[in-house]
N, C-alpha and C. Protein backbone atom coordinates (compact mmCIF):
# COMPACT_ATOMS: atom_id res chain seq x y z
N UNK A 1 0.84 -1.18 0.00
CA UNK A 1 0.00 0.00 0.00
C UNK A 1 0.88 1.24 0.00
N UNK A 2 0.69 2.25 -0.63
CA UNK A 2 1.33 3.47 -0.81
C UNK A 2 0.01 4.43 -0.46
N UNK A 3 0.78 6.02 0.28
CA UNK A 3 0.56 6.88 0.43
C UNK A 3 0.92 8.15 -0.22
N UNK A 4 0.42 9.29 -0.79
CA UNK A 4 1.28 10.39 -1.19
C UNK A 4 1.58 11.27 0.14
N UNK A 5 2.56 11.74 -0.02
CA UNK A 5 2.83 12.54 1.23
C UNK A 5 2.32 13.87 1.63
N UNK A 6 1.52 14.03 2.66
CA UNK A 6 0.74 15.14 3.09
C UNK A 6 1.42 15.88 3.90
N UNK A 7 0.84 17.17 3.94
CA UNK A 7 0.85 18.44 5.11
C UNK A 7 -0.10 17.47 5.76
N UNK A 8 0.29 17.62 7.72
CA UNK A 8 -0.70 17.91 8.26
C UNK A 8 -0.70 18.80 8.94
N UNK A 9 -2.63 19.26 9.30
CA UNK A 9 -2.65 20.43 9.96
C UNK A 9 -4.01 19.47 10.75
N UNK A 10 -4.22 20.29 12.22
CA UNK A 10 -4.91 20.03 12.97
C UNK A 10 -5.62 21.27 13.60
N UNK A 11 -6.59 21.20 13.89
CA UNK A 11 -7.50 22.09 15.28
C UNK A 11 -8.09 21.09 16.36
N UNK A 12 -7.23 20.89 17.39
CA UNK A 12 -7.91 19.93 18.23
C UNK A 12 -7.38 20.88 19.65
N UNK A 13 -8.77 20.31 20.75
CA UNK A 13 -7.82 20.94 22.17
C UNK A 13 -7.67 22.63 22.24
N UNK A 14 -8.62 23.30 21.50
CA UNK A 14 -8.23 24.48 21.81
C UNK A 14 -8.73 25.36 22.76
N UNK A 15 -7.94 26.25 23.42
CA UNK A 15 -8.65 26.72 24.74
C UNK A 15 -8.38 28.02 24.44
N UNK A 16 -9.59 28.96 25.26
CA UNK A 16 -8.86 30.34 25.52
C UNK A 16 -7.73 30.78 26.11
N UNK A 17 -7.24 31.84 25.21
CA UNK A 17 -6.08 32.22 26.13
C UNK A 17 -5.79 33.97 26.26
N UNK A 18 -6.26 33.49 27.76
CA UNK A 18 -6.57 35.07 28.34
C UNK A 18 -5.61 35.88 28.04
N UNK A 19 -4.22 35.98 28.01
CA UNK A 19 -3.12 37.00 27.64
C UNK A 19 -2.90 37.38 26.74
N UNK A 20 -3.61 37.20 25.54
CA UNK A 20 -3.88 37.36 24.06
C UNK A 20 -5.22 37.51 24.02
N UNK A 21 -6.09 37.80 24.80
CA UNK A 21 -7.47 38.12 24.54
C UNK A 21 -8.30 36.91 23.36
N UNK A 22 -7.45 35.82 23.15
CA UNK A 22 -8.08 34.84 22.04
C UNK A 22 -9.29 34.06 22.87
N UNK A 23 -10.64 33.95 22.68
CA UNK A 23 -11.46 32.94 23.00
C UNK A 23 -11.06 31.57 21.98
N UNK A 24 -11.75 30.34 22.84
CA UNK A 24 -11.26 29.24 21.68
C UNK A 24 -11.94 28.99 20.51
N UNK A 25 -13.01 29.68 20.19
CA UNK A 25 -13.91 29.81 19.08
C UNK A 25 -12.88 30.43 18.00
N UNK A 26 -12.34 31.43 18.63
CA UNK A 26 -11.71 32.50 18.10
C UNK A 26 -10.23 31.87 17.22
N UNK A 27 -9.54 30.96 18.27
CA UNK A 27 -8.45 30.43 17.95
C UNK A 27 -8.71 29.23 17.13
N UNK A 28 -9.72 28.53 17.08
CA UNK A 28 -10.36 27.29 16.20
C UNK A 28 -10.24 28.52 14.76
N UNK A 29 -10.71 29.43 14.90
CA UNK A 29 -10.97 30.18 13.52
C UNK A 29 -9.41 30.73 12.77
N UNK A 30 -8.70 30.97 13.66
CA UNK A 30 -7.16 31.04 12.97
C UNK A 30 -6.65 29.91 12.95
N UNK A 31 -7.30 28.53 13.25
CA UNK A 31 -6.53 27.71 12.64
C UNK A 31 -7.12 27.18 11.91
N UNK A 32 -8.35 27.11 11.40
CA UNK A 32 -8.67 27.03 9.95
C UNK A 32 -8.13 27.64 9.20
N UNK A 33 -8.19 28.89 9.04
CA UNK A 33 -7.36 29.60 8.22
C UNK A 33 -5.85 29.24 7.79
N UNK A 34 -5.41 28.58 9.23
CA UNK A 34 -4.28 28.15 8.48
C UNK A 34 -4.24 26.77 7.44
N UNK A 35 -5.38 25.92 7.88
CA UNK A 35 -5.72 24.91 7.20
C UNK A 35 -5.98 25.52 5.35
N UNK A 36 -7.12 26.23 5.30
CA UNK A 36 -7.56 27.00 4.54
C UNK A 36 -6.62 27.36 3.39
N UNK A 37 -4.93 28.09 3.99
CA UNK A 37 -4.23 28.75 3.56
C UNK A 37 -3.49 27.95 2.63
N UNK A 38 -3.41 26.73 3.65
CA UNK A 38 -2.46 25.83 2.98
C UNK A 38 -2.53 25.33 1.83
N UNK A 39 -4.37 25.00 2.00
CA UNK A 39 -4.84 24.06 0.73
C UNK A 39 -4.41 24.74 -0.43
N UNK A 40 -4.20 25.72 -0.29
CA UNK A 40 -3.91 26.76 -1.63
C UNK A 40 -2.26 26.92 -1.87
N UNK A 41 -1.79 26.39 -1.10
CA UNK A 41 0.04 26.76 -1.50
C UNK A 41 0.41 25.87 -1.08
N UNK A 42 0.07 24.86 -0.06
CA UNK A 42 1.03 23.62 0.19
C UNK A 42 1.13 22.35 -0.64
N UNK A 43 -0.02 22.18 -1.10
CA UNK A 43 -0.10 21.07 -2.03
C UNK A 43 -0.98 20.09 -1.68
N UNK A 44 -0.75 18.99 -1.30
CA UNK A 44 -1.56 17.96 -0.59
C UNK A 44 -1.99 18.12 0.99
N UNK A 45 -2.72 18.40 1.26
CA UNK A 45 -2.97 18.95 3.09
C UNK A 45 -3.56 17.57 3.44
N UNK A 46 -3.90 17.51 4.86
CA UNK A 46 -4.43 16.06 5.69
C UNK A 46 -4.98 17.15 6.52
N UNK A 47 -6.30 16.93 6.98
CA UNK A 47 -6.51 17.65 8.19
C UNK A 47 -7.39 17.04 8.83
N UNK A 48 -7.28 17.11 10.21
CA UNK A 48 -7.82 16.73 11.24
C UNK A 48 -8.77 17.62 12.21
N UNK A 49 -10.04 17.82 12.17
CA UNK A 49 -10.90 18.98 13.05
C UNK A 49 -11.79 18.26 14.04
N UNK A 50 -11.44 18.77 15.50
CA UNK A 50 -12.29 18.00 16.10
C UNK A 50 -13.69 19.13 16.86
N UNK A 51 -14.79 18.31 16.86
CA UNK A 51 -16.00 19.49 17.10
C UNK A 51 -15.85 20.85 16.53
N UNK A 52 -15.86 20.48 15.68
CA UNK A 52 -16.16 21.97 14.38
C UNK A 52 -16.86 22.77 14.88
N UNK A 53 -16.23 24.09 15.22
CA UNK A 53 -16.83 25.70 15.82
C UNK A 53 -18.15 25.22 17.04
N UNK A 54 -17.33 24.80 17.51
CA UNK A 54 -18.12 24.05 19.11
C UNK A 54 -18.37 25.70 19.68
N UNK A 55 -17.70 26.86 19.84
CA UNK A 55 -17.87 27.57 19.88
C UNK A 55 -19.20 29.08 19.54
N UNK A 56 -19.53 28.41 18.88
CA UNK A 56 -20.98 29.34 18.29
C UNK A 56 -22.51 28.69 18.29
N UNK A 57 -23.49 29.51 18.34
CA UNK A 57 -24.50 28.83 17.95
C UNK A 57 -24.90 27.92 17.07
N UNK A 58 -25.94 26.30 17.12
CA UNK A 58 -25.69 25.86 16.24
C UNK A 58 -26.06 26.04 14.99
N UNK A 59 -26.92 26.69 14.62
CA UNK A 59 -27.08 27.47 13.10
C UNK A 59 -25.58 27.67 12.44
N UNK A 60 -24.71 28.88 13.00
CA UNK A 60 -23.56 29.34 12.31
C UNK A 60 -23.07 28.17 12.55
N UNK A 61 -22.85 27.43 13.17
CA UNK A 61 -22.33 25.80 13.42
C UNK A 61 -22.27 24.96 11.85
N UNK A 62 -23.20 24.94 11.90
CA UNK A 62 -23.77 23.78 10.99
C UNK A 62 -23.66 24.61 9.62
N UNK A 63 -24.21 25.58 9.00
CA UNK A 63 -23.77 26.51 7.94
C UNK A 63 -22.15 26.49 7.73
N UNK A 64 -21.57 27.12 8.77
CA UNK A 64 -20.28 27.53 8.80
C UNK A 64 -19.13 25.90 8.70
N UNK A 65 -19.86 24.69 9.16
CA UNK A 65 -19.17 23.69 8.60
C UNK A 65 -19.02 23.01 7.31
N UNK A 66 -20.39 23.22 7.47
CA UNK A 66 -20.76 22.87 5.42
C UNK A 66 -20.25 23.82 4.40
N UNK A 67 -19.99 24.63 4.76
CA UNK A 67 -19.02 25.82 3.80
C UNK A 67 -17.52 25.34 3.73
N UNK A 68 -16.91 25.03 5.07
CA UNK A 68 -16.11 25.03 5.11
C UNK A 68 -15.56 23.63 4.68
N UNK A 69 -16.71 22.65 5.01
CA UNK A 69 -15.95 21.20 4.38
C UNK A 69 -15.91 21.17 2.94
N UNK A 70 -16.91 21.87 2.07
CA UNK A 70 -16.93 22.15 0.88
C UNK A 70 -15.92 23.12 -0.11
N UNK A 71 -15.74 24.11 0.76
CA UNK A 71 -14.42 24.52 0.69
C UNK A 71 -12.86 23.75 0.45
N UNK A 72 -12.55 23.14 1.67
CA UNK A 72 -11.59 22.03 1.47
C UNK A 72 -11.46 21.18 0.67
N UNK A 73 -12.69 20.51 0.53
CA UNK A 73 -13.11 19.42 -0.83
C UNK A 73 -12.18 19.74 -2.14
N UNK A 74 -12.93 21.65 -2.32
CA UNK A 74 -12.89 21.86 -3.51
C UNK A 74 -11.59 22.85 -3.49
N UNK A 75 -10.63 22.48 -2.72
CA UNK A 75 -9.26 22.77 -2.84
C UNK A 75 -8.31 21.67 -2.80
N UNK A 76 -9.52 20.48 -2.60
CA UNK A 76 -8.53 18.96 -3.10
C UNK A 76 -7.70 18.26 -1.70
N UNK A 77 -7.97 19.07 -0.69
CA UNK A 77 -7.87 18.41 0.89
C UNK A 77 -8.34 17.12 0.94
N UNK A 78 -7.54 16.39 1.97
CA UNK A 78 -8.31 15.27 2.30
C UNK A 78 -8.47 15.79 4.02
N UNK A 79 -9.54 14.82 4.70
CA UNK A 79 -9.28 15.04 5.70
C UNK A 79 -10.78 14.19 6.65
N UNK A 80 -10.44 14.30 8.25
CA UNK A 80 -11.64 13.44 9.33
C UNK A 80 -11.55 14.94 10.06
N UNK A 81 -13.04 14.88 9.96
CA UNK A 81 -13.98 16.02 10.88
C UNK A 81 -14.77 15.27 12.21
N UNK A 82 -14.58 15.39 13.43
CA UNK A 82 -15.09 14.77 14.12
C UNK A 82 -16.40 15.78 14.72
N UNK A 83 -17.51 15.01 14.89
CA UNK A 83 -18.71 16.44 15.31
C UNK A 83 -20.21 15.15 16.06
N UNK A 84 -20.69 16.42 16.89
CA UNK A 84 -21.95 15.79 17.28
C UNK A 84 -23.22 15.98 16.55
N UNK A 85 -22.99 16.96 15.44
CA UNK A 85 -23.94 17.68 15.13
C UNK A 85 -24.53 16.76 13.65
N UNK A 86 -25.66 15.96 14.01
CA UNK A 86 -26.21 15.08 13.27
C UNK A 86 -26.75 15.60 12.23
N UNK A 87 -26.85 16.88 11.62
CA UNK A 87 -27.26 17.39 10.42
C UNK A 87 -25.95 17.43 9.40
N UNK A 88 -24.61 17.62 10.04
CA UNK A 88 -23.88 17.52 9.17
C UNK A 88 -23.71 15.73 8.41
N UNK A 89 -24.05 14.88 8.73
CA UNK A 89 -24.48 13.47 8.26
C UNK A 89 -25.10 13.83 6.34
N UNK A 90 -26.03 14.52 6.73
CA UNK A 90 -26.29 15.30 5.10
C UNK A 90 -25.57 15.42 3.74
N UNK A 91 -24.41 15.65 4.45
CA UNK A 91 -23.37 15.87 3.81
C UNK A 91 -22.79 14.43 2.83
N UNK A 92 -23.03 13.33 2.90
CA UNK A 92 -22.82 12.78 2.41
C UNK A 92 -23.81 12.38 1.47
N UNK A 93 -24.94 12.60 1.51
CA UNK A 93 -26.06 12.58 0.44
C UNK A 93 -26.15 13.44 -0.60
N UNK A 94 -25.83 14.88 0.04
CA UNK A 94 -25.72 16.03 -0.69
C UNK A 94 -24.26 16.08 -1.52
N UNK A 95 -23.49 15.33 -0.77
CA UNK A 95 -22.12 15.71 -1.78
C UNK A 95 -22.29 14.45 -2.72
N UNK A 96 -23.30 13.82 -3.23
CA UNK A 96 -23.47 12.62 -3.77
C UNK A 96 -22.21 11.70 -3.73
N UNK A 97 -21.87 11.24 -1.77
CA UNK A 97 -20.67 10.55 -1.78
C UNK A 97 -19.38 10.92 -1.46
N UNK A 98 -19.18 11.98 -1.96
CA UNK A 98 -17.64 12.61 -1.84
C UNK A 98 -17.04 12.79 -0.41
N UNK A 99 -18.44 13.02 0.05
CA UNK A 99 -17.99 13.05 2.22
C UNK A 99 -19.05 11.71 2.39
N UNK A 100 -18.10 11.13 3.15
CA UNK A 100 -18.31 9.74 3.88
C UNK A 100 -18.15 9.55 5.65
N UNK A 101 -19.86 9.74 6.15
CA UNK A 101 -19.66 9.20 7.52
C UNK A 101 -19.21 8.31 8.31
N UNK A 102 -18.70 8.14 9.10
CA UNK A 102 -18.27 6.95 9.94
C UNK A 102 -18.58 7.16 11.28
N UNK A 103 -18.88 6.27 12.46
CA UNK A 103 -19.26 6.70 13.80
C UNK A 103 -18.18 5.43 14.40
N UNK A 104 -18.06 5.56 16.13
CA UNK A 104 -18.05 4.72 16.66
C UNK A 104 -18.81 3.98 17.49
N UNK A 105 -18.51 2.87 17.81
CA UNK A 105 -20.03 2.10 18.57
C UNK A 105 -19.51 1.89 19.95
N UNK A 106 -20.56 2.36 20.91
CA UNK A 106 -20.23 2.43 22.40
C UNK A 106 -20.91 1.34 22.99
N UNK A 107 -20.57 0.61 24.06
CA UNK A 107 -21.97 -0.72 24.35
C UNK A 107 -21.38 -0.52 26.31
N UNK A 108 -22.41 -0.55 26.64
CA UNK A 108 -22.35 -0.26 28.44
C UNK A 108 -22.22 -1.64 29.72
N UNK A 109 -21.41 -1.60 30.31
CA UNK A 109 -21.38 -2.35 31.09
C UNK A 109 -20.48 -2.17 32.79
N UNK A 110 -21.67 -2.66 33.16
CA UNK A 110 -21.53 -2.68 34.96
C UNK A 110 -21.25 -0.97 35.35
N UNK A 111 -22.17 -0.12 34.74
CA UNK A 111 -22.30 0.69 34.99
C UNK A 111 -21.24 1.97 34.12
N UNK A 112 -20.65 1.19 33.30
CA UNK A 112 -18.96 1.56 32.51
C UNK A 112 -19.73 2.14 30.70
N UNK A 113 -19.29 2.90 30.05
CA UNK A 113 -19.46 3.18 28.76
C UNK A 113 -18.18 2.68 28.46
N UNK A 114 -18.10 1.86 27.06
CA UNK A 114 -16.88 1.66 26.20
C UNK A 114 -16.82 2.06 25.19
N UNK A 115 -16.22 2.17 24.34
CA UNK A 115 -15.90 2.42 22.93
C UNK A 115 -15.25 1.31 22.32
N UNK A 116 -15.25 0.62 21.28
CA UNK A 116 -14.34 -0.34 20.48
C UNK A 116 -13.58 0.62 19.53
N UNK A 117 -13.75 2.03 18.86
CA UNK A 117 -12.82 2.81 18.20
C UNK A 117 -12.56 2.08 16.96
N UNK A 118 -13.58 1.16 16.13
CA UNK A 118 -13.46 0.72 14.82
C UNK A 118 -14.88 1.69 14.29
N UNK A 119 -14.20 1.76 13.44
CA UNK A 119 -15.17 2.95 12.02
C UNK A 119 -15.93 2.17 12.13
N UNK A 120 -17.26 2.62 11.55
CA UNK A 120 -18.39 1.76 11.03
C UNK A 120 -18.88 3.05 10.27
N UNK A 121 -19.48 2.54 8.53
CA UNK A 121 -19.95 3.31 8.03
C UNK A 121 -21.45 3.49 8.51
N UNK A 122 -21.72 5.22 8.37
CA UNK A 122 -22.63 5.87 8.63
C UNK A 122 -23.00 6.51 9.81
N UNK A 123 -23.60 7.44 10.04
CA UNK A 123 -23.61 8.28 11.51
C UNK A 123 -24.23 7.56 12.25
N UNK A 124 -23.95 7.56 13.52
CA UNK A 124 -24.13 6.58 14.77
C UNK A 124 -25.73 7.32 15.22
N UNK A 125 -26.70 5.65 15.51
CA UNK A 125 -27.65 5.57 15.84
C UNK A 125 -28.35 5.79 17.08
N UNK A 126 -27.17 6.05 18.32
CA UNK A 126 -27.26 6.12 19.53
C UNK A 126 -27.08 7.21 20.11
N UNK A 127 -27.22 7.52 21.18
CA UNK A 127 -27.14 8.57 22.23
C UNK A 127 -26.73 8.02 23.32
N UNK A 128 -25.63 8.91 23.84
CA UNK A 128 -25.36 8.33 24.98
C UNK A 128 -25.39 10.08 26.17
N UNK A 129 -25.65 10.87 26.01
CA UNK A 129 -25.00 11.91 26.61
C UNK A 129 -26.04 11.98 27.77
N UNK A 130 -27.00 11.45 28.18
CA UNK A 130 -28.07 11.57 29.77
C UNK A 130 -27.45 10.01 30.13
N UNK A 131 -26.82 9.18 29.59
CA UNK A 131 -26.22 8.05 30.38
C UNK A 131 -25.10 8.40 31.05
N UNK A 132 -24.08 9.44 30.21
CA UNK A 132 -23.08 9.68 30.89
C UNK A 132 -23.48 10.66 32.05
N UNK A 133 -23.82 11.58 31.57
CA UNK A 133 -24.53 13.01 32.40
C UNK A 133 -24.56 11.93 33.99
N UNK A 134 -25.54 10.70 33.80
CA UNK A 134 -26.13 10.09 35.23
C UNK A 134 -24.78 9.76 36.13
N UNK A 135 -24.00 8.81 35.04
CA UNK A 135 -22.27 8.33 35.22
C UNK A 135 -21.47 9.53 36.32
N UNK A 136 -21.30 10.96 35.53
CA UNK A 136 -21.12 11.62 36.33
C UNK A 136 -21.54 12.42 37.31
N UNK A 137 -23.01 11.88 37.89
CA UNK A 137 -23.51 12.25 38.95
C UNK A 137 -24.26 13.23 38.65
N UNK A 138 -24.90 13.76 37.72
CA UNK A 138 -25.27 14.49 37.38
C UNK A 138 -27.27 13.91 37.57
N UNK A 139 -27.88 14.55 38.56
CA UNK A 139 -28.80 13.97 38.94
C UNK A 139 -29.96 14.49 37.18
N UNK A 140 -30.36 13.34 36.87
CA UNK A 140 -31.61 13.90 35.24
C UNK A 140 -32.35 12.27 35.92
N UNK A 141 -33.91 13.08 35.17
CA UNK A 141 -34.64 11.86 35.76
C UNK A 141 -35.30 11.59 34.23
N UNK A 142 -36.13 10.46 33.93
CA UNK A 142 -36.30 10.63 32.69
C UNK A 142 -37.88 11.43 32.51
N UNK A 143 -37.86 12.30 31.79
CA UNK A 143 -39.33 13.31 32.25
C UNK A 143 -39.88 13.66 30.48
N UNK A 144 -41.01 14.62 30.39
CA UNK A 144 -40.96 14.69 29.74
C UNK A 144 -40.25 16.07 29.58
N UNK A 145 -39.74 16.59 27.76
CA UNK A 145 -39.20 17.92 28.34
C UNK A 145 -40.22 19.37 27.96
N UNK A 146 -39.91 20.45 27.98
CA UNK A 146 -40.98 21.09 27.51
C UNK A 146 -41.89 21.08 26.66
N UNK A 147 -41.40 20.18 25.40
CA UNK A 147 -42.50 20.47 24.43
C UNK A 147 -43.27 19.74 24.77
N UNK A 148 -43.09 18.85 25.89
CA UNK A 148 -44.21 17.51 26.23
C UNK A 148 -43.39 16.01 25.63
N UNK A 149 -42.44 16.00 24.77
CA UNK A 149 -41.92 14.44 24.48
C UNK A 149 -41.21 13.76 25.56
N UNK A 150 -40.94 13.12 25.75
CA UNK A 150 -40.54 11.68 26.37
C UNK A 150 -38.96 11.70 25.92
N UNK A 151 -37.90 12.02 27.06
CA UNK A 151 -36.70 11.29 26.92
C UNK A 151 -36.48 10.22 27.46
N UNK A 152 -35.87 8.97 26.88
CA UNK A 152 -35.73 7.31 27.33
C UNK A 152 -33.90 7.71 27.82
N UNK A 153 -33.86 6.22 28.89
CA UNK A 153 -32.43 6.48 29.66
C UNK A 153 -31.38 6.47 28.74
N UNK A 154 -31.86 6.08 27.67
CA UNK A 154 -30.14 6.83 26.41
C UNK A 154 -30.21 7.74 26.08
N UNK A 155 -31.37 8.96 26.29
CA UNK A 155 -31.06 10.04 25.39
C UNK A 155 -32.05 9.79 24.69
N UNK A 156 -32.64 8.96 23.77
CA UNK A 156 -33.29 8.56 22.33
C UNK A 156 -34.68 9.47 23.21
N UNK A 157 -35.62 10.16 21.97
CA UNK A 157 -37.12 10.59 22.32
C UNK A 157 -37.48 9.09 22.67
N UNK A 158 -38.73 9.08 23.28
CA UNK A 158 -39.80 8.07 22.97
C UNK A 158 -40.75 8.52 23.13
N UNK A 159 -41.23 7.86 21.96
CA UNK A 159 -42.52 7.86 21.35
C UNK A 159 -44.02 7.04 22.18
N UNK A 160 -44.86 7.83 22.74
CA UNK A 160 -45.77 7.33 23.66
C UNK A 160 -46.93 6.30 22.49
N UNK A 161 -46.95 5.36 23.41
CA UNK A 161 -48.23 4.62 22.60
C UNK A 161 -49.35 4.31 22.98
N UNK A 162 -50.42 4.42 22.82
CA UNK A 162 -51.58 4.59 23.15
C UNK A 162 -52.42 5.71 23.73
């Protein structure tokens, strides 16, 4: 198996940093740019983004990723976007293919969440974030929420019957 040889660039782990007045929204956004920059003068880029503009509302979220993965695409980047945000999944229908989801599969035991960390194609079917929430003590009961639906102990709605 052969590889061509890439730039890599990353945005992972970024925090504010008060002595520079940078928020980490802020610093996620200069390092796209440097991602951005590259695709255009370095040649082959690799990039790695984890929770894409975790920083903003999710509207500019979700807009502002789909621009930007489309962007990269079409500067010939390769690259893994890691995100919670289940609308970007779209993206692979809409790019007829060209972006390809993958999730990982978590399965629970003796009170423990795991991960196995093998790809599986397509965006993951589960919820886990009111299992962990409980994990870390975080008292949630399962209720309904304002609009009146039903959250079940993974997270998932449920759907009342009868």
């Amino acid at each position: 198996m052969e590889c061509s040889i890439f730039k890599i660039y990353t945005v992972m782990r970024i925090s504010d940093n008060l002595e520079k007045s940078i928020s980490s929204f802020y610093g996620e956004l200069l390092g796209i740019k440097r991602i951005v920059e590259a695709t255009k003068t370095e040649g082959q880029v690799l990039f790695l983004l984890d929770e894409i503009f975790k920083g903003t509302n999710s509207h500019d979220r979700h807009m502002g990723a789909k621009l930007l993965i489309r962007q990269l695409y079409d500067n010939g980047a390769i690259g893994l976007v890691s995100t919670h945000d289940l609308e970007l999944g779209e993206l692979e229908r809409e790019s007829h293919g060209a972006v390809k989801n993958y999730h990982f599969q978590e399965h629970y035991k003796d009170n423990q969440i795991y991960f196995d960390y093998k790809l599986r194609p397509s965006i993951s079917t589960t919820r886990n974030a009111l299992y962990l929430m409980r994990m870390a003590g975080v008292e949630v009961e399962d209720r309904e929420d304002w609009s009146g639906e039903k959250h079940g102990s993974r997270g998932q709605a449920v759907t009342p019957i009868g």
